[in-house]
N, C-alpha and C. Protein backbone atom coordinates (compact mmCIF):
# COMPACT_ATOMS: atom_id res chain seq x y z
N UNK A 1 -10.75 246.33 30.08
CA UNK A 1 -10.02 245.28 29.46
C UNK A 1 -8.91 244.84 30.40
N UNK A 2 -8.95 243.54 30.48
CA UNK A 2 -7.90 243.13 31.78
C UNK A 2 -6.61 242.58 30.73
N UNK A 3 -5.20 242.39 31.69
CA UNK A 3 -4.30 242.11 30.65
C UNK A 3 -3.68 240.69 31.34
N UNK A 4 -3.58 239.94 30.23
CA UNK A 4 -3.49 238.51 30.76
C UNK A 4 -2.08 238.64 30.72
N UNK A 5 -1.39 237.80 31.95
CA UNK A 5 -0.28 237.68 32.21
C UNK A 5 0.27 236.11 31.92
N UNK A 6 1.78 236.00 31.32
CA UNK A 6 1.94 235.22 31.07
C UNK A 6 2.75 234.23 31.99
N UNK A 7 2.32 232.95 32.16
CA UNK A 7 3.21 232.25 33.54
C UNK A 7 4.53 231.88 32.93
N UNK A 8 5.39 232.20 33.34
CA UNK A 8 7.09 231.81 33.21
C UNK A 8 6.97 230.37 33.18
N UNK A 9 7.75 230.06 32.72
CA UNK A 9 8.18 228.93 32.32
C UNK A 9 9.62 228.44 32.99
N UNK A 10 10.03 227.27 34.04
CA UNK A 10 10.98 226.79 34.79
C UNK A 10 12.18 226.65 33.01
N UNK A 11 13.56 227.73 33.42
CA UNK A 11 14.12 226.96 32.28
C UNK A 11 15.26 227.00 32.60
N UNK A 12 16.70 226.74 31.85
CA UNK A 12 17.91 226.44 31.91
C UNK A 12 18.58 227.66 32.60
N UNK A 13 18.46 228.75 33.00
CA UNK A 13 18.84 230.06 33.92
C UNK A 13 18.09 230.01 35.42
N UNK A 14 17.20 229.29 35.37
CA UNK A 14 16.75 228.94 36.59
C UNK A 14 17.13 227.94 37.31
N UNK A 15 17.31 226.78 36.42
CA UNK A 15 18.31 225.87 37.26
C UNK A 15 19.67 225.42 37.38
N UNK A 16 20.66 226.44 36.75
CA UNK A 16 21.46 226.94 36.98
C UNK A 16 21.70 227.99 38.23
N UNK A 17 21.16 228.90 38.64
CA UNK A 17 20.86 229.58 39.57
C UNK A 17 20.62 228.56 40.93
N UNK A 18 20.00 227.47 40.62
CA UNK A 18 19.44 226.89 42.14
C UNK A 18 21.47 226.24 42.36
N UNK A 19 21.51 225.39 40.95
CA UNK A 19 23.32 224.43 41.42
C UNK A 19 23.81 225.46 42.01
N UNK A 20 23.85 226.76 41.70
CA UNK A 20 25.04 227.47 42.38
C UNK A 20 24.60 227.79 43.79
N UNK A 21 23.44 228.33 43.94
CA UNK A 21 23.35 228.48 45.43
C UNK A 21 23.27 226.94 46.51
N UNK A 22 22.78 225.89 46.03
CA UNK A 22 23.24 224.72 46.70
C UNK A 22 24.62 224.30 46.92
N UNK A 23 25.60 224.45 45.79
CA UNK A 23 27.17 224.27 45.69
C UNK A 23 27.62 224.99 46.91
N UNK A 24 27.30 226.85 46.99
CA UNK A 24 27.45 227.43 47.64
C UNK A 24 27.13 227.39 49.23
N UNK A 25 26.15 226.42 49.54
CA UNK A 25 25.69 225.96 51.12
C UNK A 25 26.79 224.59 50.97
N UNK A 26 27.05 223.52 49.92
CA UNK A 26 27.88 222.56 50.36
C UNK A 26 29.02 223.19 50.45
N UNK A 27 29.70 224.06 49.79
CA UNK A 27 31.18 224.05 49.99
C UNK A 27 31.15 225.34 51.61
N UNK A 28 30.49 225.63 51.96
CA UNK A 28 30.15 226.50 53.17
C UNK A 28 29.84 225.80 54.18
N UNK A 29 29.69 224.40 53.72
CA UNK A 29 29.30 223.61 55.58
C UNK A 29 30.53 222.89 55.45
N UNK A 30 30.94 222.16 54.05
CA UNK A 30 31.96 221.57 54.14
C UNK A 30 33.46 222.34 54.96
N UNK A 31 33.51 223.91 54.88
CA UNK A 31 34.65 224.65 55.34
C UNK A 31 34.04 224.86 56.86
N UNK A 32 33.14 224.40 56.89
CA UNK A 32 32.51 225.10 58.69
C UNK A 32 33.00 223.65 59.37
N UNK A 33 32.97 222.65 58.51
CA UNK A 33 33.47 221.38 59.61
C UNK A 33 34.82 220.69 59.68
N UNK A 34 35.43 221.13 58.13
CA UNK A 34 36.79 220.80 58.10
C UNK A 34 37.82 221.67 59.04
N UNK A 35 37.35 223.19 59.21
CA UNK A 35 38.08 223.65 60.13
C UNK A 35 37.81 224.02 61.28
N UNK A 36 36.88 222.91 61.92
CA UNK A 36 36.91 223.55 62.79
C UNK A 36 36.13 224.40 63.57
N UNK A 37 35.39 225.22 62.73
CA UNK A 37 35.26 226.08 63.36
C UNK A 37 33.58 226.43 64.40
N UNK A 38 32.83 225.07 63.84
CA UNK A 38 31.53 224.98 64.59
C UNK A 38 31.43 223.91 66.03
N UNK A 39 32.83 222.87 66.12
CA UNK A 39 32.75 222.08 67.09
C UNK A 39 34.30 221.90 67.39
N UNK A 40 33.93 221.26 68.66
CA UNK A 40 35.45 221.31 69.89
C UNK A 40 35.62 220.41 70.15
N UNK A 41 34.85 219.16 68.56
CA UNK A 41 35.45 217.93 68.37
C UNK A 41 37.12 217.98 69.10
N UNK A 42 37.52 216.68 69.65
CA UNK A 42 38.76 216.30 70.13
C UNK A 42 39.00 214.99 69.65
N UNK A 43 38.52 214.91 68.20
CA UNK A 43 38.73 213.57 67.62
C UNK A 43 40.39 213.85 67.05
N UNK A 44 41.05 212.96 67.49
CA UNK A 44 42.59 212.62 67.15
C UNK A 44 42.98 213.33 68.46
N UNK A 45 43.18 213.32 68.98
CA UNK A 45 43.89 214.25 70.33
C UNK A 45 44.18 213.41 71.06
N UNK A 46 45.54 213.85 71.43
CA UNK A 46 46.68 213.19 72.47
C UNK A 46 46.72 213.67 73.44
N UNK A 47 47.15 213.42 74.30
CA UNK A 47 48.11 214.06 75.48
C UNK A 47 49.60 213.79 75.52
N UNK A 48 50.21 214.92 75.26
CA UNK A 48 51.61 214.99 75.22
C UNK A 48 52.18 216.20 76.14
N UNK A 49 53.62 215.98 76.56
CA UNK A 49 54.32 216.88 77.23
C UNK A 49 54.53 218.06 76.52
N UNK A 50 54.56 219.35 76.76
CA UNK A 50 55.23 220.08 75.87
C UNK A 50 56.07 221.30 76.42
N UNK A 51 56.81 221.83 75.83
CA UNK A 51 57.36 223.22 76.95
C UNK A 51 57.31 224.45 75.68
N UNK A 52 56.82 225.27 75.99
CA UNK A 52 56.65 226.28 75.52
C UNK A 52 57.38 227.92 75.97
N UNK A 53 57.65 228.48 75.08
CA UNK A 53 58.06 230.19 75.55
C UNK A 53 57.18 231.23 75.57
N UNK A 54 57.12 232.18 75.93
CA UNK A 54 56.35 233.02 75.84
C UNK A 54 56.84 234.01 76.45
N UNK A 55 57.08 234.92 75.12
CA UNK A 55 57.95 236.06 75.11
C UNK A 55 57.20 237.67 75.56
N UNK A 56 57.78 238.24 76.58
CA UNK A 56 57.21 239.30 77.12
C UNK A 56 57.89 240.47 76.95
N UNK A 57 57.08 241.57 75.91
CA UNK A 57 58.41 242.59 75.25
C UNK A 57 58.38 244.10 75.98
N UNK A 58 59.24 244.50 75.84
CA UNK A 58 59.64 246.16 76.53
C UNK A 58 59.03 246.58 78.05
N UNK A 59 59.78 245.60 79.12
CA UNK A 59 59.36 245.76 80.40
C UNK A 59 60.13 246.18 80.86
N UNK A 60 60.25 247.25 81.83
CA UNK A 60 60.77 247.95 82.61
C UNK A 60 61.65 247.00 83.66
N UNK A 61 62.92 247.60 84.32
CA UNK A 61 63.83 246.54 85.14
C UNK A 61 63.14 246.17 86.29
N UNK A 62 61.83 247.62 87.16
CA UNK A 62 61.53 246.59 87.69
C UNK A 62 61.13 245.12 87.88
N UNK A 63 60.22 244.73 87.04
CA UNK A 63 59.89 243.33 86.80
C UNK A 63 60.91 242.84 86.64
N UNK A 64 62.08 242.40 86.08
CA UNK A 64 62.73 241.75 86.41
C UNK A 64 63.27 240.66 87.73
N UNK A 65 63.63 239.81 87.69
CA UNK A 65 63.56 239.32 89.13
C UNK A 65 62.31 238.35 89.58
N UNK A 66 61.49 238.87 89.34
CA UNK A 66 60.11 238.51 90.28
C UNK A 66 59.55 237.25 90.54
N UNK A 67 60.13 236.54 88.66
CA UNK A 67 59.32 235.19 88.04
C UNK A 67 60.45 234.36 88.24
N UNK A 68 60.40 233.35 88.92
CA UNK A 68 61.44 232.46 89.04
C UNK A 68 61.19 230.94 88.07
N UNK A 69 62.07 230.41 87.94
CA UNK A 69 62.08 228.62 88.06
C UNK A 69 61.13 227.66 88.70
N UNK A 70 60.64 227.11 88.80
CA UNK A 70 59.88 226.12 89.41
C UNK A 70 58.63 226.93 90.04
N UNK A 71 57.56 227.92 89.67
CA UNK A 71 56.69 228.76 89.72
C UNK A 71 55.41 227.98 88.98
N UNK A 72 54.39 228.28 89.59
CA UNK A 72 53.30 227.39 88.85
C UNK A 72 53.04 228.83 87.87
N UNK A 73 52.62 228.42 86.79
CA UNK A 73 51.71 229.55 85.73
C UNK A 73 50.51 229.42 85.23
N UNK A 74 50.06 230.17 85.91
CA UNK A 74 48.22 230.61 85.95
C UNK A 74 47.52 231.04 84.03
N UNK A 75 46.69 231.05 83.78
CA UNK A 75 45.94 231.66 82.92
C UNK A 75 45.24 232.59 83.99
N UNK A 76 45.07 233.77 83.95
CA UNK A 76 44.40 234.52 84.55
C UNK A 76 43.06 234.62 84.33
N UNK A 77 42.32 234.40 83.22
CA UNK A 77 41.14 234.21 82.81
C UNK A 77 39.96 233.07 83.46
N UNK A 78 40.92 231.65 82.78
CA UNK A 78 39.96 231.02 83.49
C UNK A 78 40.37 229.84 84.68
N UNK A 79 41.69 230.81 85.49
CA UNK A 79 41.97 230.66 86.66
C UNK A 79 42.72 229.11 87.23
N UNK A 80 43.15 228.50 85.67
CA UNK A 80 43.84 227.24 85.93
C UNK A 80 45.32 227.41 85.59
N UNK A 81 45.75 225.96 86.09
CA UNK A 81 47.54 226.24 85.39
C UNK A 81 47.38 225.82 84.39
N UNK A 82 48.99 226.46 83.60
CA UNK A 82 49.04 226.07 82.39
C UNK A 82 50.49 225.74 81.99
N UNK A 83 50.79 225.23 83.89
CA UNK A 83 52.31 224.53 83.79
C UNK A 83 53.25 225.03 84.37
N UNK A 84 54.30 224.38 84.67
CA UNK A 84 55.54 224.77 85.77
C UNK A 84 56.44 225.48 84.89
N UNK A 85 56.84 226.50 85.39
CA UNK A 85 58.05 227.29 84.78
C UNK A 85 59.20 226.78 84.76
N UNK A 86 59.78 226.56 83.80
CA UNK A 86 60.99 225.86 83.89
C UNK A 86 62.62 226.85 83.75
N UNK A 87 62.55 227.77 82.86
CA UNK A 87 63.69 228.96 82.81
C UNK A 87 63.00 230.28 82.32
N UNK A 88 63.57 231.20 82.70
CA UNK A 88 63.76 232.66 82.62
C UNK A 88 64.53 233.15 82.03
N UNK A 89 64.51 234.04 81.16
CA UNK A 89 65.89 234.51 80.41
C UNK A 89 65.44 235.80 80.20
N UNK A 90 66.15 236.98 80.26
CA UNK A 90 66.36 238.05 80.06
C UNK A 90 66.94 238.57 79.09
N UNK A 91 66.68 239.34 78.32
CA UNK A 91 67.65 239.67 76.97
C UNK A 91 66.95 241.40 76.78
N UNK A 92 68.03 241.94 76.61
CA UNK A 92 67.74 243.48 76.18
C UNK A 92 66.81 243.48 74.59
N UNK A 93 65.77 244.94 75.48
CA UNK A 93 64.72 245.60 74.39
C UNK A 93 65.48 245.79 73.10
N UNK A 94 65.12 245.99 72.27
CA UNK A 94 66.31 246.50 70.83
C UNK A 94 65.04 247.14 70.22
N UNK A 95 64.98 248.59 69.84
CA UNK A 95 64.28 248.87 69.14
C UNK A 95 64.94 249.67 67.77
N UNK A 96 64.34 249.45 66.77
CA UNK A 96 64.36 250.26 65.20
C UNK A 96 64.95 251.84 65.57
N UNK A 97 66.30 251.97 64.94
CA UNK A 97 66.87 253.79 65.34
C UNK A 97 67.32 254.06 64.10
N UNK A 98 66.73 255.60 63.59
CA UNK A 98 67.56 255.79 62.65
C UNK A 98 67.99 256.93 62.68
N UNK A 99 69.70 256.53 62.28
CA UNK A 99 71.08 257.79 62.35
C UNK A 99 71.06 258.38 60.78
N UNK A 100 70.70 260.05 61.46
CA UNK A 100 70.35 260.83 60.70
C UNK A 100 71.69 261.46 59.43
N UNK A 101 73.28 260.63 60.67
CA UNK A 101 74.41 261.41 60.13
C UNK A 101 74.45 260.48 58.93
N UNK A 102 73.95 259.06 58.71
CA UNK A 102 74.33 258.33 57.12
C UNK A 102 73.30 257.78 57.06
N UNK A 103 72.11 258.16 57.45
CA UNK A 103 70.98 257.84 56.54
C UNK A 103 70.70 256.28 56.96
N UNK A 104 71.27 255.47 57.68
CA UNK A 104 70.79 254.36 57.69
C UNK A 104 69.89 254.08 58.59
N UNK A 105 69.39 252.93 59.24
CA UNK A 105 68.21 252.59 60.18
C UNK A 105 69.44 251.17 60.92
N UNK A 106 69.14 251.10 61.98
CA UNK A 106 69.85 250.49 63.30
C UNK A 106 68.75 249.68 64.17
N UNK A 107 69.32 248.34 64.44
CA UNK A 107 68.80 248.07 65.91
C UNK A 107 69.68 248.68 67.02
N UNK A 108 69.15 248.84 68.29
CA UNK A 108 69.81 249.37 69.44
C UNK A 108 69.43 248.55 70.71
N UNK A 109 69.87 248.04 71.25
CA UNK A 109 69.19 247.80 73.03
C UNK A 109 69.00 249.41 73.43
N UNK A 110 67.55 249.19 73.81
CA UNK A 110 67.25 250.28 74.98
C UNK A 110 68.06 250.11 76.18
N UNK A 111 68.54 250.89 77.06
CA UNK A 111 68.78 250.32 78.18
C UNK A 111 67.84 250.51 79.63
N UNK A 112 66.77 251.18 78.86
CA UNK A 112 65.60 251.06 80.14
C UNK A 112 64.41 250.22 80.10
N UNK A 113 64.65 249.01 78.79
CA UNK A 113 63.33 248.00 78.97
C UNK A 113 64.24 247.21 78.61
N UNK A 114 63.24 245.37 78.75
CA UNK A 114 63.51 244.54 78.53
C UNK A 114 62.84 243.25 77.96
N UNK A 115 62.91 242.30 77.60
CA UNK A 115 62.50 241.36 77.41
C UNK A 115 62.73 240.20 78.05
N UNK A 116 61.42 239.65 78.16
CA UNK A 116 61.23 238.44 79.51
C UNK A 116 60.75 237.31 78.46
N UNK A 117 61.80 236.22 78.19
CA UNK A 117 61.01 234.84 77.55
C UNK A 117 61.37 233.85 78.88
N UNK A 118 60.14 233.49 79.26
CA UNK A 118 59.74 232.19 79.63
C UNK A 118 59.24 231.21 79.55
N UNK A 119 60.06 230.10 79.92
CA UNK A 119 59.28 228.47 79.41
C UNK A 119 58.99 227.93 80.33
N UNK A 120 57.95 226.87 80.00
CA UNK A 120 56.96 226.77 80.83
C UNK A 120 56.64 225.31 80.22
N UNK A 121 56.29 223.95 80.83
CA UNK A 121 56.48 222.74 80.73
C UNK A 121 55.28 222.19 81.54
N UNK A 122 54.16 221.63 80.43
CA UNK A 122 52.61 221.03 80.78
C UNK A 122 52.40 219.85 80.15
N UNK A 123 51.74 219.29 80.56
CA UNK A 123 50.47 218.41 79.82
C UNK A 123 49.15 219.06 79.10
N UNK A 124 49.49 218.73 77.64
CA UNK A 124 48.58 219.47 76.70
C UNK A 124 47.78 218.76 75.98
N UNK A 125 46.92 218.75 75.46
CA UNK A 125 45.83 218.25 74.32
C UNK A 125 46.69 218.74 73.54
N UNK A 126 46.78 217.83 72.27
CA UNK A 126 47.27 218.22 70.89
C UNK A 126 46.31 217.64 69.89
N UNK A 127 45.41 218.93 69.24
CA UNK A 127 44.23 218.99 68.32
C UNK A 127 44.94 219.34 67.39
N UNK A 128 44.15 219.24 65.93
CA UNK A 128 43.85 220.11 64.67
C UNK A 128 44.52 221.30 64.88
N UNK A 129 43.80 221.98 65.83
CA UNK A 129 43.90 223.01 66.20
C UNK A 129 45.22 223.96 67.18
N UNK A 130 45.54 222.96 68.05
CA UNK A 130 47.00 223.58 68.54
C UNK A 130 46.91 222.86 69.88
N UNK A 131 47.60 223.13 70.80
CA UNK A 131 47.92 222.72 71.59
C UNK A 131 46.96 223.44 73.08
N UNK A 132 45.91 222.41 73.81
CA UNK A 132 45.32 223.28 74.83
C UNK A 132 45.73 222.61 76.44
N UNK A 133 46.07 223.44 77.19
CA UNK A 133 46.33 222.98 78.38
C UNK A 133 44.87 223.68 79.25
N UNK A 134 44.52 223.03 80.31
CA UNK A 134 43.25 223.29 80.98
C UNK A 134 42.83 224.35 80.01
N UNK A 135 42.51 224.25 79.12
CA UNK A 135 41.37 224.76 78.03
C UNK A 135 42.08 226.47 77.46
N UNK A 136 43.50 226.36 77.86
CA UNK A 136 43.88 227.51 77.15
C UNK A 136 44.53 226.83 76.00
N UNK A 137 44.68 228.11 75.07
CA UNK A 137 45.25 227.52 73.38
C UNK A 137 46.41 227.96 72.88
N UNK A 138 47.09 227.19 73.06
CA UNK A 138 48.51 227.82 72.66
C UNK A 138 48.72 227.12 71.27
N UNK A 139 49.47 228.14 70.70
CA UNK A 139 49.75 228.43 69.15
C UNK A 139 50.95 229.29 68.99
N UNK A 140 52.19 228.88 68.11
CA UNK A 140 53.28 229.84 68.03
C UNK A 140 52.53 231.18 67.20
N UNK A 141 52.41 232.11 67.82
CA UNK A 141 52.53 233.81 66.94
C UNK A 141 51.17 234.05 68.00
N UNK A 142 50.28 233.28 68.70
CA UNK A 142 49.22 233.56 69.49
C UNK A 142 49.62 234.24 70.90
N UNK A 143 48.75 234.91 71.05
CA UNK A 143 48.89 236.19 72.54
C UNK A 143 48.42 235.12 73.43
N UNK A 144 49.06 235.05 74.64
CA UNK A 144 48.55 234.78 75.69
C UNK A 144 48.83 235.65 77.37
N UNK A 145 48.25 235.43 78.03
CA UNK A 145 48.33 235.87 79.31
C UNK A 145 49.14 234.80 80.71
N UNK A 146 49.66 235.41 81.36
CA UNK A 146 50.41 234.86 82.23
C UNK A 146 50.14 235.40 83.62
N UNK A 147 50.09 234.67 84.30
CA UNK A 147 50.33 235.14 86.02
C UNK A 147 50.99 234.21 86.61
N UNK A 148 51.57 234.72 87.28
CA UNK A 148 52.80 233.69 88.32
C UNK A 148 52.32 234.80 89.54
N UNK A 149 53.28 233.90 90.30
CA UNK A 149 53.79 234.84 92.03
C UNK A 149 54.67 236.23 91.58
N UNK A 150 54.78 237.36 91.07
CA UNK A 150 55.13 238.05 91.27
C UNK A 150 55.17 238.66 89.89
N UNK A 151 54.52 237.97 89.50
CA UNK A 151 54.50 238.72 87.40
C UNK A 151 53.01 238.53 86.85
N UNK A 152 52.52 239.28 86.12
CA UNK A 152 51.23 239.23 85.17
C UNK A 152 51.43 240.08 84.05
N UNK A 153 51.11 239.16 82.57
CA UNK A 153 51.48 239.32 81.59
C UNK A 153 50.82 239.36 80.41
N UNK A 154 50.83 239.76 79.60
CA UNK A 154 50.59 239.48 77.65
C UNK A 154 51.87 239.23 77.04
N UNK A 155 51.88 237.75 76.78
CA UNK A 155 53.11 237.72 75.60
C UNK A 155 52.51 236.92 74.82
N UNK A 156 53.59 236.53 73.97
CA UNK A 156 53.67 235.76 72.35
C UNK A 156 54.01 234.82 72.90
N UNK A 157 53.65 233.48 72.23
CA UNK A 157 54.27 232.25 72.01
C UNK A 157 55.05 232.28 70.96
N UNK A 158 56.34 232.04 71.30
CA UNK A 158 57.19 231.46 70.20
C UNK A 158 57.79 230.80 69.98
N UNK A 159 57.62 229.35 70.28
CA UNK A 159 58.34 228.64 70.19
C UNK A 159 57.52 227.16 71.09
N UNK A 160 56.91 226.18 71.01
CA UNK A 160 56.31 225.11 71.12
C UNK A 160 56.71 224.12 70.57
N UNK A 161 57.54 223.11 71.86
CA UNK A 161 58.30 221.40 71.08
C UNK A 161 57.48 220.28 72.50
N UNK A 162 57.80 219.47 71.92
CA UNK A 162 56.88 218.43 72.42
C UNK A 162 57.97 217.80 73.34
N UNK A 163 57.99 217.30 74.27
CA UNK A 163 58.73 216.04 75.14
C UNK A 163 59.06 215.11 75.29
N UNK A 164 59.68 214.27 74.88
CA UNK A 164 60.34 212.68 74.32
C UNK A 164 58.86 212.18 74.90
């Protein structure tokens, strides 16, 4: 005796099921193109001046000295500039101390490191996305790399204004 099977029937849980997984591909391409993140569209993009910092933390005194004023600055990666150095500033390490005699927590300057912010003054693309000079991406809170004549680096951007 064979057992007859019954064919399903297309009904209101089934096509419910399809809206959501279609919703789910539109609102998933719609976020893949609004931000960004599938093309290197340069629709709206300027070219503007900009000078930027980029802060280099707990370096030893040697380095000090090395990076001057009017220094071209390299991306080390993909071996272009990314603009003339314009100032140097030095300011003491300060790290988190805490005094055990009242319990509180302290900043302190170390006095054997330092901090190196330098600015640095290019011609940039200004995208959606941030600011790129020969195809590097600068963004305030973003890591970047530095090489000059006598310095190579990882710092922060902090601080990016534009040029009359």
């Amino acid at each position: 005796m064979a057992l007859k099977r019954k064919k399903k029937a297309f009904n209101v849980s089934d096509l419910f099921f399809i809206v959501v997984i279609v919703a789910v591909i539109a609102v998933g391409i719609f976020l893949y193109k609004n931000m960004g993140i599938g093309s290197s569209d340069s629709s709206g993009s300027n070219t503007v001046t900009i000078e930027y910092t980029l802060e280099f933390k707990e370096l030893n005194g040697a380095v000090i000295g090395h990076v001057k004023a009017g220094d071209n600055a390299q991306d080390p990666d993909n071996k272009q500039s990314i603009g003339t150095i314009v100032s140097v500033q030095t300011v003491p390490y300060e790290e988190i101390v805490y005094n055990a005699e009242d319990g509180n927590v302290y900043m302190q300057a170390n006095p054997d490191s330092w901090n190196l912010l330098i600015t640095i003054r290019a011609q940039a693309e200004h995208t959606d996305r941030g600011y790129y000079v020969n195809g590097t991406r600068f963004l305030v809170g973003k890591s970047n790399y530095l090489w000059s004549r006598g310095f190579a680096g990882k710092g922060y951007c902090i601080n990016i204004r534009e040029i009359g």
